[in-house]
Protein backbone atom coordinates (compact mmCIF):
# COMPACT_ATOMS: atom_id res chain seq x y z
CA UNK A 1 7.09 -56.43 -7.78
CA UNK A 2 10.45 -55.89 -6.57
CA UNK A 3 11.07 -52.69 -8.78
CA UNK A 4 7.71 -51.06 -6.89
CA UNK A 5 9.46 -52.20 -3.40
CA UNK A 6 12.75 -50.45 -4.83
CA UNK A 7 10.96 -47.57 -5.96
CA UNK A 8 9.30 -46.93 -2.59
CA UNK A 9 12.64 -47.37 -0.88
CA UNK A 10 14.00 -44.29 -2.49
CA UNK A 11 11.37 -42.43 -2.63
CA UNK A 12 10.94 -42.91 1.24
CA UNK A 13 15.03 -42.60 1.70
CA UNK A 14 14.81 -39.07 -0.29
CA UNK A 15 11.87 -37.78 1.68
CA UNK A 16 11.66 -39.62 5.43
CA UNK A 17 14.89 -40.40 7.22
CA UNK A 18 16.77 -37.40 8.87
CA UNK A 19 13.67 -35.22 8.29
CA UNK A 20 14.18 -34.72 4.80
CA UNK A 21 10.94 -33.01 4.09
CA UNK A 22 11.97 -30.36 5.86
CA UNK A 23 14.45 -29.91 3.56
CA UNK A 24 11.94 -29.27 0.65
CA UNK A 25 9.67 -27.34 3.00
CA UNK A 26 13.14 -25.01 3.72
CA UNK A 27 13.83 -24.78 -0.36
CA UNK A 28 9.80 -24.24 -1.04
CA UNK A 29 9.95 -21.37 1.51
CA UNK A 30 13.08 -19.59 -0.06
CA UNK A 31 11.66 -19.98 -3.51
CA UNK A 32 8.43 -18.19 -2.79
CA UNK A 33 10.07 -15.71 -1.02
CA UNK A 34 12.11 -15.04 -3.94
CA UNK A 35 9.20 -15.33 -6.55
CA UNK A 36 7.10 -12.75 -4.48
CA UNK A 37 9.31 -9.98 -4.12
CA UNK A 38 11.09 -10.65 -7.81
CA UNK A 39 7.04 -9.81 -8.97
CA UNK A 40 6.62 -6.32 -7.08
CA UNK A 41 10.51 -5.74 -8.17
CA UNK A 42 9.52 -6.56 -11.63
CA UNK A 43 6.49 -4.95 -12.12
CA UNK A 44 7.68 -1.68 -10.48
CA UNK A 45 10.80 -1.99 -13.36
CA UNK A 46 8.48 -3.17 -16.20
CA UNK A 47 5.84 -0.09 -15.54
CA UNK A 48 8.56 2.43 -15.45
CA UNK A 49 10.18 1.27 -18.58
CA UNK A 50 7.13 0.78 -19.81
CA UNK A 51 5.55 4.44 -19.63
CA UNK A 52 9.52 5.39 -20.65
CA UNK A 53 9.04 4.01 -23.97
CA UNK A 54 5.74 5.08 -24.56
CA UNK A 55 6.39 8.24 -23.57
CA UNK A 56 9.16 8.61 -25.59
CA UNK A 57 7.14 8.04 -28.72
CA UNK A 58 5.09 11.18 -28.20
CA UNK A 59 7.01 13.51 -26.77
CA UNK A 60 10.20 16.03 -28.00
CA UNK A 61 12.08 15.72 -24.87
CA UNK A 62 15.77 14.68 -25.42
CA UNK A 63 16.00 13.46 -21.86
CA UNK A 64 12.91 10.96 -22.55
CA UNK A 65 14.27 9.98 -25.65
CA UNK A 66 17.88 9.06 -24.21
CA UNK A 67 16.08 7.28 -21.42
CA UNK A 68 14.49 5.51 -23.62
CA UNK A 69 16.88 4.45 -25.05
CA UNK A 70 18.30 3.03 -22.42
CA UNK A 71 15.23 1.17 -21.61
CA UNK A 72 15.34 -0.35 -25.26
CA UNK A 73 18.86 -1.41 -24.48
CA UNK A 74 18.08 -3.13 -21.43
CA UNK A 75 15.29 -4.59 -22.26
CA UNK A 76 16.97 -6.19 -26.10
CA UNK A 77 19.72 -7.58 -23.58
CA UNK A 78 17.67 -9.26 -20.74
CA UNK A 79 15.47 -10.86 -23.51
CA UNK A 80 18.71 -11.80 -25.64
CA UNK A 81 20.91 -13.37 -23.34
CA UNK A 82 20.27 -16.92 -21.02
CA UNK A 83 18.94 -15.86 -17.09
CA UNK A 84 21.76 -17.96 -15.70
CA UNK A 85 24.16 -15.68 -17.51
CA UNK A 86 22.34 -12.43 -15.93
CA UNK A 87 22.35 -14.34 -12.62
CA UNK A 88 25.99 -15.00 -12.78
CA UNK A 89 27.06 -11.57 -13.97
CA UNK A 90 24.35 -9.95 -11.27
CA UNK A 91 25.76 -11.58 -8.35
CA UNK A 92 29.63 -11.19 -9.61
CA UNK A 93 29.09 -7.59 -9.95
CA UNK A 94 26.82 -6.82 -7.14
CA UNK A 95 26.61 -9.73 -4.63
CA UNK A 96 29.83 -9.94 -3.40
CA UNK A 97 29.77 -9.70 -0.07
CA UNK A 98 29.60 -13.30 1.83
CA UNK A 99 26.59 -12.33 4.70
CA UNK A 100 24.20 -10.87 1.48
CA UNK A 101 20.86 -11.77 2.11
CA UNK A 102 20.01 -14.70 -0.30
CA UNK A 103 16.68 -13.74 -1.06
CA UNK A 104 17.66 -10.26 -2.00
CA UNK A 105 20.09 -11.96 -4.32
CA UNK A 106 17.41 -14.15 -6.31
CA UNK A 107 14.96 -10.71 -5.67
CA UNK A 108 17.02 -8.52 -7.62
CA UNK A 109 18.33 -11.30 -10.03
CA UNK A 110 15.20 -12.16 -11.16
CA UNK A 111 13.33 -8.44 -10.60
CA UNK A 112 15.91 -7.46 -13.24
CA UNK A 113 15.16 -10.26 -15.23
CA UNK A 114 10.83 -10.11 -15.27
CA UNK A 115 10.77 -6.40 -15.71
CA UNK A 116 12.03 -6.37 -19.10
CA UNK A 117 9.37 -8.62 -20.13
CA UNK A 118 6.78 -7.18 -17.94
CA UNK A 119 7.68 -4.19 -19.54
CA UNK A 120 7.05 -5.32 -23.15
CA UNK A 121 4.15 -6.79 -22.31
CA UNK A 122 2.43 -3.57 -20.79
CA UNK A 123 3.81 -1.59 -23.35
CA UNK A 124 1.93 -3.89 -25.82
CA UNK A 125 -1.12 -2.85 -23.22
CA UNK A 126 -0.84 0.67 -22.95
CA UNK A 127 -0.67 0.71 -26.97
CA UNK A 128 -4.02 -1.42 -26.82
CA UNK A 129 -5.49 1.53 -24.84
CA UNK A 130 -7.39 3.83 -27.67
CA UNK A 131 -5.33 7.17 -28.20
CA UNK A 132 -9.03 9.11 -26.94
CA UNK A 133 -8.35 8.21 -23.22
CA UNK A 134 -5.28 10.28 -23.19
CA UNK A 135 -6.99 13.07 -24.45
CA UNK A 136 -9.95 12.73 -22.49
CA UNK A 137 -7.62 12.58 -19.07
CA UNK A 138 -5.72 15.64 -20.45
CA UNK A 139 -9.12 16.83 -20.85
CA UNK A 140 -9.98 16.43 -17.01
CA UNK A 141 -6.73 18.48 -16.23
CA UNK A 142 -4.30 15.67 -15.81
CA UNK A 143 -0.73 15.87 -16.64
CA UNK A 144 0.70 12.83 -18.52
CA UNK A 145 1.86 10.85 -16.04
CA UNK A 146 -1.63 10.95 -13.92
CA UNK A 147 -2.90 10.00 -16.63
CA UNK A 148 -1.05 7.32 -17.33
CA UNK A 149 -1.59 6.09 -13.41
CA UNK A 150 -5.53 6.31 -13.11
CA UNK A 151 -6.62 6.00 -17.02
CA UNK A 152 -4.21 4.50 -19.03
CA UNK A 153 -2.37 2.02 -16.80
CA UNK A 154 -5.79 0.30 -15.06
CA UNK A 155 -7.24 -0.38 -18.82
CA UNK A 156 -4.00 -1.78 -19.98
CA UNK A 157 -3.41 -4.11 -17.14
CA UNK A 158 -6.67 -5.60 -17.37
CA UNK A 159 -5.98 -6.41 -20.65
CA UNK A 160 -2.88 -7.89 -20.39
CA UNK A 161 -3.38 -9.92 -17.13
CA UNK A 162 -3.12 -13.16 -18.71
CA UNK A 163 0.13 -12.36 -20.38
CA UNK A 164 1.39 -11.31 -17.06
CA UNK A 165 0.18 -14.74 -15.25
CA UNK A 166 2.02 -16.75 -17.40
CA UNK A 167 5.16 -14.63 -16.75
CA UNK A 168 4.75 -14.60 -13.49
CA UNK A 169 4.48 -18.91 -13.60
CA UNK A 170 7.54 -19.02 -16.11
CA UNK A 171 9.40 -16.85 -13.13
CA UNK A 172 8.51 -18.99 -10.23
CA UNK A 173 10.06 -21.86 -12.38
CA UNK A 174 13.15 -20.00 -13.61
CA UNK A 175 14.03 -18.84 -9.79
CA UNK A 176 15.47 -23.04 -9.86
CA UNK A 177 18.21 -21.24 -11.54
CA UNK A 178 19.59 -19.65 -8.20
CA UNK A 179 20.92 -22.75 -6.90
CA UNK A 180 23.56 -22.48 -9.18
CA UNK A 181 25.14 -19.24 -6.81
CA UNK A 182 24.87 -21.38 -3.34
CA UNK A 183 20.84 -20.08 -2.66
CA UNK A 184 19.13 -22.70 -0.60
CA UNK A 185 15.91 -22.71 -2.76
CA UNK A 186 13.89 -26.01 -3.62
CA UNK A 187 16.36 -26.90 -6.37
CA UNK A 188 18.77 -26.30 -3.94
CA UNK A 189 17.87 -28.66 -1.43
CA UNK A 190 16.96 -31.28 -3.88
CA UNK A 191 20.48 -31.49 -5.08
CA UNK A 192 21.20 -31.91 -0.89
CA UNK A 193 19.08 -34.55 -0.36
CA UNK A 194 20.11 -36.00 -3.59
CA UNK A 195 23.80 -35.73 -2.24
CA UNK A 196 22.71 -37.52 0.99
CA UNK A 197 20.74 -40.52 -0.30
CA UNK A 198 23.44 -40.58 -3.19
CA UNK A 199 20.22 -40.91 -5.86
CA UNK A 200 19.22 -37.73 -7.36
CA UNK A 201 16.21 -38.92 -9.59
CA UNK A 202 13.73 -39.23 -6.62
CA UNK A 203 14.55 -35.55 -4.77
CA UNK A 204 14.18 -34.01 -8.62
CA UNK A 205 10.90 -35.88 -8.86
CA UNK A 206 9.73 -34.83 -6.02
CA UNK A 207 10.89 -30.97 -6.53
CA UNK A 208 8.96 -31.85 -9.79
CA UNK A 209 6.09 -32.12 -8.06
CA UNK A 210 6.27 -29.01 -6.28
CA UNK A 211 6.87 -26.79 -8.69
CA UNK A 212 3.69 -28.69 -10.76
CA UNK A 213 1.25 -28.17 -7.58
CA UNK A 214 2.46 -24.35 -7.59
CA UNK A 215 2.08 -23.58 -11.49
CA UNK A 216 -1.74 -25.16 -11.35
CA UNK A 217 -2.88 -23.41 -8.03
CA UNK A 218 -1.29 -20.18 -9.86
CA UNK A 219 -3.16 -20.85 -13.08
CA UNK A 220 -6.41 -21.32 -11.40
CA UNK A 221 -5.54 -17.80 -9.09
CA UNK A 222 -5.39 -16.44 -12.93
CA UNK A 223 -7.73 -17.27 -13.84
CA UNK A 224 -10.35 -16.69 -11.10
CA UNK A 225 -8.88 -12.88 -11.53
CA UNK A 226 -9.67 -13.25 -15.34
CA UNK A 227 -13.29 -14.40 -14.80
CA UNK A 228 -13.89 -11.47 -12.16
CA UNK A 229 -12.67 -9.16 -14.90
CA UNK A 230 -14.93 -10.22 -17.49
CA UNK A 231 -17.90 -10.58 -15.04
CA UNK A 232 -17.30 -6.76 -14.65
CA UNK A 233 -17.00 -5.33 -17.94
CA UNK A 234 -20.56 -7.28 -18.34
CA UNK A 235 -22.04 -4.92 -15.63
């Protein structure tokens, strides 16, 4: 039994002495904080793109066409190339300032990085939605982008929302990547503690952990929303 006894040992040396836990508790906190507003930043990015594209598809405007363009562009690079590499060249090219606020750093890193697929994925959405709804809300006197906002958008979101959960879960696990430009998130301060008890296993394990207990209380969040849904398209 002495391998349990050694196992315990570092398990309590990566988590007890000097407080330690609050170490984790400070990394948890800076990775949510990241996570949430990397969501609103990416959904804002992936809508707009989104309804760019779209757009573009039924409509003469040279403007909308360039900009959608751009979109395209964006959106074929964030999906081609690693996050780290976008996180590097991100922070090299905007980020250099020394006081910048870490979690605006991981915010816009990973904003950047969600809203291209956010955007693909709503776009697959708001092609789900039956050509008759834009007609019928140009009918009612909207112009296209009301429509969009109260008809169009609402119906493709709904249908999407699973896709969109498990983007949002593969996000909260991809913001570990921040460590790697001196952010004190929970990868972070694994690596710290790690550093202090000079045995890195146990702190990873336990980070582990962490980000386990956050992807299932986010699944079941999901899908909670996705049984609400369905309970009211049956009424």
């Amino acid at each position: 039994m002495e391998w349990l006894n050694e196992l315990y040992e570092s398990f309590y040396k990566a988590l007890i002495p000097e407080q330690r836990y609050l170490a984790y508790l400070s990394g948890l906190r800076m990775t949510l904080l990241i996570a949430v507003f990397a969501v609103l930043l990416g959904a804002i990015i992936g809508i707009l793109v989104a309804v760019a594209k779209v757009g573009a598809k039924h409509s003469r405007n040279p403007i909308l066409k360039v900009l959608a363009k751009i979109c395209g562009a964006y959106t074929t690079f964030i999906r081609g190339t690693p996050a780290l590499v976008q996180v590097m060249i991100i922070y090299n090219l905007v980020f250099t300032s020394a006081d910048t606020n870490p979690v605006v750093v991981g915010a816009v890193c990973f904003g950047i990085n969600s809203g291209a697929y956010v955007s693909e994925i709503i776009r697959a959405g708001i092609e789900a939605v039956p050509r008759g709804q834009m007609e019928a809300g140009r009918s009612l006197g909207f112009n296209y982008v009301q429509t969009m906002r109260y008809i169009i958008l609402p119906q493709a979101i709904k249908n999407v929302l699973p896709a969109l959960g498990n983007e949002l879960i593969v996000m909260v696990k991809e913001t570990a990547v921040v460590s790697v430009i001196a952010v004190n998130d929970l990868m972070k301060m694994a690596q710290y503690v790690g550093s202090r008890t000079w045995d890195v296993v146990p702190p990873l394990i336990i980070a582990s952990v962490i980000y386990l207990i956050i992807t299932v209380f986010l699944t079941h969040v999901i899908r909670f929303f996705e049984r609400r849904l369905a309970q009211s398209d049956h009424h």
